[in-house]
C-alpha atoms as a PDB file:
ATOM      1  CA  UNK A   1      20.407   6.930  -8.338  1.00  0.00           C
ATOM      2  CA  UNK A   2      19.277   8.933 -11.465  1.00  0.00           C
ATOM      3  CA  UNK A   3      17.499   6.201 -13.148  1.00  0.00           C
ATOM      4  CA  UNK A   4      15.671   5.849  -9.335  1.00  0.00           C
ATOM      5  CA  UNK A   5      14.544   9.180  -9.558  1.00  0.00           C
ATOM      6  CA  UNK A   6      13.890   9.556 -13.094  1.00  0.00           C
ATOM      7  CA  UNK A   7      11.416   6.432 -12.211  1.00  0.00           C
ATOM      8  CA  UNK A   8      10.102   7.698  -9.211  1.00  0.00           C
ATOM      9  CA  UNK A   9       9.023  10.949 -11.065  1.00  0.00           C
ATOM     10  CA  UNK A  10       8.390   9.243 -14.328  1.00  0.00           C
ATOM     11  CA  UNK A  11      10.488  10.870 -16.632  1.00  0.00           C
ATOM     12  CA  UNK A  12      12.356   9.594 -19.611  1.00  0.00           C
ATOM     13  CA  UNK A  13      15.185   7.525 -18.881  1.00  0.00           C
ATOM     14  CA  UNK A  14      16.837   8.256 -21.771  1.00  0.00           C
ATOM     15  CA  UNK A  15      16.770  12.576 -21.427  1.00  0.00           C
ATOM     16  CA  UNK A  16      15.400  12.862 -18.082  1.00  0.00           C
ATOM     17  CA  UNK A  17      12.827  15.684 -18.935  1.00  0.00           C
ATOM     18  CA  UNK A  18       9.776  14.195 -20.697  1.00  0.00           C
ATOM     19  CA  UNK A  19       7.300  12.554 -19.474  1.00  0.00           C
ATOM     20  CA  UNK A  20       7.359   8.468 -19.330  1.00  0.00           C
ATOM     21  CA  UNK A  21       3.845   7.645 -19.056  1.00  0.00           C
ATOM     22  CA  UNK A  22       1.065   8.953 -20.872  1.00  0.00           C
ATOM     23  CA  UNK A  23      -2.019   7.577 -18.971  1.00  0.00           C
ATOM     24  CA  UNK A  24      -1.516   6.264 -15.134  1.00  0.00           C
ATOM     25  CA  UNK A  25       0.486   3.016 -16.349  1.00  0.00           C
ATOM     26  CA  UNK A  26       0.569   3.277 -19.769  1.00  0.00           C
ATOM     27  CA  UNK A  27       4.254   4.230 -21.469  1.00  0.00           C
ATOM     28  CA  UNK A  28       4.302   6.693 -24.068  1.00  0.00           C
ATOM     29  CA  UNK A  29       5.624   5.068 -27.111  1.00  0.00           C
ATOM     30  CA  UNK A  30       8.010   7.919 -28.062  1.00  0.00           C
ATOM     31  CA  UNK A  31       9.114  10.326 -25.698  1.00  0.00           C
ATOM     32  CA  UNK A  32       7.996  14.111 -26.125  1.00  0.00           C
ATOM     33  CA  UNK A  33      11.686  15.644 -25.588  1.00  0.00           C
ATOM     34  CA  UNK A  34      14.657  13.831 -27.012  1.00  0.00           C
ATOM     35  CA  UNK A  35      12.028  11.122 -29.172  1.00  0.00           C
ATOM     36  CA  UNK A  36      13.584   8.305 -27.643  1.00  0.00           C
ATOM     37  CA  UNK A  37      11.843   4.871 -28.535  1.00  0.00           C
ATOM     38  CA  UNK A  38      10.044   3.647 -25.475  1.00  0.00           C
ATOM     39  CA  UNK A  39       7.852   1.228 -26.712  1.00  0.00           C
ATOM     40  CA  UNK A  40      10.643  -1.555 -25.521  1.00  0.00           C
ATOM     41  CA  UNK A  41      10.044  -0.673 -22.543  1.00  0.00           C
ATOM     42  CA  UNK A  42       8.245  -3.608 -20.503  1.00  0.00           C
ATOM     43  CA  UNK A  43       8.554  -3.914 -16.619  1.00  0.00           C
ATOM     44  CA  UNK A  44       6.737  -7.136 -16.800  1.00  0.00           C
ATOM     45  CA  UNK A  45       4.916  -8.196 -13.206  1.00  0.00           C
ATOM     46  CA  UNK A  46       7.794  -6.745 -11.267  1.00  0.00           C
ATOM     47  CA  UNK A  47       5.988  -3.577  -9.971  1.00  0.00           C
ATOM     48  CA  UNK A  48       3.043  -5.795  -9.057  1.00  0.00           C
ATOM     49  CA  UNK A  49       4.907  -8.050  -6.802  1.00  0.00           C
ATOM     50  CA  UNK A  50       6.922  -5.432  -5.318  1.00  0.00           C
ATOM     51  CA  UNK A  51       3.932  -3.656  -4.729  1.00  0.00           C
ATOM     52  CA  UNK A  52       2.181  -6.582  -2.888  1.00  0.00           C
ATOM     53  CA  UNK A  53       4.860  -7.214  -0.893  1.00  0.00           C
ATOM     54  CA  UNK A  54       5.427  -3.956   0.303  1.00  0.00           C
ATOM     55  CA  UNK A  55       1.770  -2.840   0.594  1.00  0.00           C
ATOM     56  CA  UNK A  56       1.041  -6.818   2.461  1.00  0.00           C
ATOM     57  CA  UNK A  57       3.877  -5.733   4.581  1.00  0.00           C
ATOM     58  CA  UNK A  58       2.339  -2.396   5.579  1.00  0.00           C
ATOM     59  CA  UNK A  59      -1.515  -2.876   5.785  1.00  0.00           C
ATOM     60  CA  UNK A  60      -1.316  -6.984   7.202  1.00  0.00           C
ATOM     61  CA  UNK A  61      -0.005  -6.141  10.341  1.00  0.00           C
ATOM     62  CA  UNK A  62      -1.755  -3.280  11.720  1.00  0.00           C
ATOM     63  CA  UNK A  63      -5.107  -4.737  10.313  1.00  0.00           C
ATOM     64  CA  UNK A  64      -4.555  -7.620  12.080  1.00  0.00           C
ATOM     65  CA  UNK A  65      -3.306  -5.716  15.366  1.00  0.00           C
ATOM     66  CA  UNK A  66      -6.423  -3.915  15.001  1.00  0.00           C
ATOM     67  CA  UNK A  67      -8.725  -6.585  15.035  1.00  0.00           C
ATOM     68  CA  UNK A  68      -7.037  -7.972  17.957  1.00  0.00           C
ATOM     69  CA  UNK A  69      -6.597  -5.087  19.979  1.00  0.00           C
ATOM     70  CA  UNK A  70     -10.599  -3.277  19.085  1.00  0.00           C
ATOM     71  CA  UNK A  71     -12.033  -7.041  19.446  1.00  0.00           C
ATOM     72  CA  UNK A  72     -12.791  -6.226  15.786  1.00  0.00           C
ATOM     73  CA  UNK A  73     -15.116  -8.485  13.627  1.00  0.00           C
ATOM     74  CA  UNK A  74     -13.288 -10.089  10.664  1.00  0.00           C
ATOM     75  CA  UNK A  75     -16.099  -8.009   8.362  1.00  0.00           C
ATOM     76  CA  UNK A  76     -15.302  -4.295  10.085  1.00  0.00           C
ATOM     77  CA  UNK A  77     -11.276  -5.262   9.615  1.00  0.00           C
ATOM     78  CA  UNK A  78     -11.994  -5.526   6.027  1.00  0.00           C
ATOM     79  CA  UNK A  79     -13.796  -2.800   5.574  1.00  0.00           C
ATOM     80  CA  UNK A  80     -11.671  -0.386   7.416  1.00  0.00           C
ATOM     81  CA  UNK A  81      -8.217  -2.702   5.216  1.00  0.00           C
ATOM     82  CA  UNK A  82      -9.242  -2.683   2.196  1.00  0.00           C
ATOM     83  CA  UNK A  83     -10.090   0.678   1.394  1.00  0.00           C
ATOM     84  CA  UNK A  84      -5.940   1.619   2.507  1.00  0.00           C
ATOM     85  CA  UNK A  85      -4.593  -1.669   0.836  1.00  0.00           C
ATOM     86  CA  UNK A  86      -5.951  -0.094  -2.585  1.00  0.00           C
ATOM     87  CA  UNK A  87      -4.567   3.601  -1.808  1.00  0.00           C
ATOM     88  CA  UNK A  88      -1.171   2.375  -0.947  1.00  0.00           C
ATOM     89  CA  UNK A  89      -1.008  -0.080  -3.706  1.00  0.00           C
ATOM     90  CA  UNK A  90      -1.979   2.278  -6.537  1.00  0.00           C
ATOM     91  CA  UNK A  91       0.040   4.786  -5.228  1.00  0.00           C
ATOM     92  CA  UNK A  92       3.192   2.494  -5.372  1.00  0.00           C
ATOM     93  CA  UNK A  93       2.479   1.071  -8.645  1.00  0.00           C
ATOM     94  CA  UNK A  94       3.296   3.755 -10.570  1.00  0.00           C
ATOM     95  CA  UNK A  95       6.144   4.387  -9.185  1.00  0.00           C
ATOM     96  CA  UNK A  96       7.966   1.021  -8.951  1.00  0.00           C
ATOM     97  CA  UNK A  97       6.846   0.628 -12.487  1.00  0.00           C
ATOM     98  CA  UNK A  98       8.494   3.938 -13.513  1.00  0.00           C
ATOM     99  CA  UNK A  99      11.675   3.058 -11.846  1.00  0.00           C
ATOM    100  CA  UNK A 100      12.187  -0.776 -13.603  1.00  0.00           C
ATOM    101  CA  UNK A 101      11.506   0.624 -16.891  1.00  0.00           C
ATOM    102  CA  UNK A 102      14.146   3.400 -16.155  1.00  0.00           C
ATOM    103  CA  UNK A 103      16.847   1.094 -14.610  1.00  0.00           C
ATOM    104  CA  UNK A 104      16.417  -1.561 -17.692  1.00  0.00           C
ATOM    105  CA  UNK A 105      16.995   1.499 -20.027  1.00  0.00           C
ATOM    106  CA  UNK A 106      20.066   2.540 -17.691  1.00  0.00           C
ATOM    107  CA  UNK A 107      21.796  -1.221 -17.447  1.00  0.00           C
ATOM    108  CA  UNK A 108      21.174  -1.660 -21.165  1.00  0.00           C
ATOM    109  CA  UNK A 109      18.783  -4.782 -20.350  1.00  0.00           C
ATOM    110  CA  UNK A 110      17.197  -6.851 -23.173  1.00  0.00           C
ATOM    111  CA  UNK A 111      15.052  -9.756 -23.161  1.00  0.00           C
ATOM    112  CA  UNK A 112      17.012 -12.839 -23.130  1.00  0.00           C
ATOM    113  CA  UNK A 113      17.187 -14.021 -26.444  1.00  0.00           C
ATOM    114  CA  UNK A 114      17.042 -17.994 -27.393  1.00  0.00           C
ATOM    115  CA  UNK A 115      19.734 -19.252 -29.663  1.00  0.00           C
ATOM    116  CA  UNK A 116      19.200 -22.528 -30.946  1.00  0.00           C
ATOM    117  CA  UNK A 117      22.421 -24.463 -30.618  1.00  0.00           C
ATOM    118  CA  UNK A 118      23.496 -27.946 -32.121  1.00  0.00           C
ATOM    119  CA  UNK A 119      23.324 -31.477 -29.836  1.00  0.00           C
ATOM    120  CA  UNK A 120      26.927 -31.978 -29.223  1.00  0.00           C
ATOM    121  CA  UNK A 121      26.419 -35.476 -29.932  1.00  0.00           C
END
């Protein structure tokens, strides 16, 4: 649950006081505090999918029950969707982002490394 929260609230995962990120998505390369090494850190496209699927989840449905129940034009749907699909998207990516860095630095996780090994034959 720590590395969660130290995610969540972008802090270090390593001392859990300094400050992760030093731009909205952009990881400090050296933490502030304990001077950790974060430049390792890489969440990948995890927080993006996660976010899609989450903010899809949330803004899909009632958009569409809107348009359904209002009688809605496909035109006034999107422009009363899209403005709250990019609110709740940016304000999960950070986040989610936050919290995979922290959890790869709390299960130890590296990339997977590619050993060449010998045909048997």
């Amino acid at each position: 649950m720590r590395a969660i929260a130290d995610g969540v609230l972008g802090r270090c995962p390593h001392c859990h006081q300094g400050p992760l990120f030093s731009g909205f998505l952009r990881v400090r390369p050296q933490c502030d505090v304990c001077g950790a090494d974060l430049k390792a850190a890489d969440s990948g496209d995890g927080p993006a999918v996660f976010v899609m699927l989450i903010g899809g989840f949330l803004i899909v449905p009632p958009a569409l029950a809107l348009q359904l129940v209002n009688d809605w034009s496909p035109l006034t749907t999107l422009i009363v969707a899209f403005p709250l699909a990019v609110v709740v998207c940016l304000g999960l990516l950070r986040p989610f982002k936050g919290t995979l860095i922290s959890l790869q630095f709390h299960t130890k996780a590296e990339e997977a490394r590619h050993h060449h090994t010998p045909d048997p034959q």
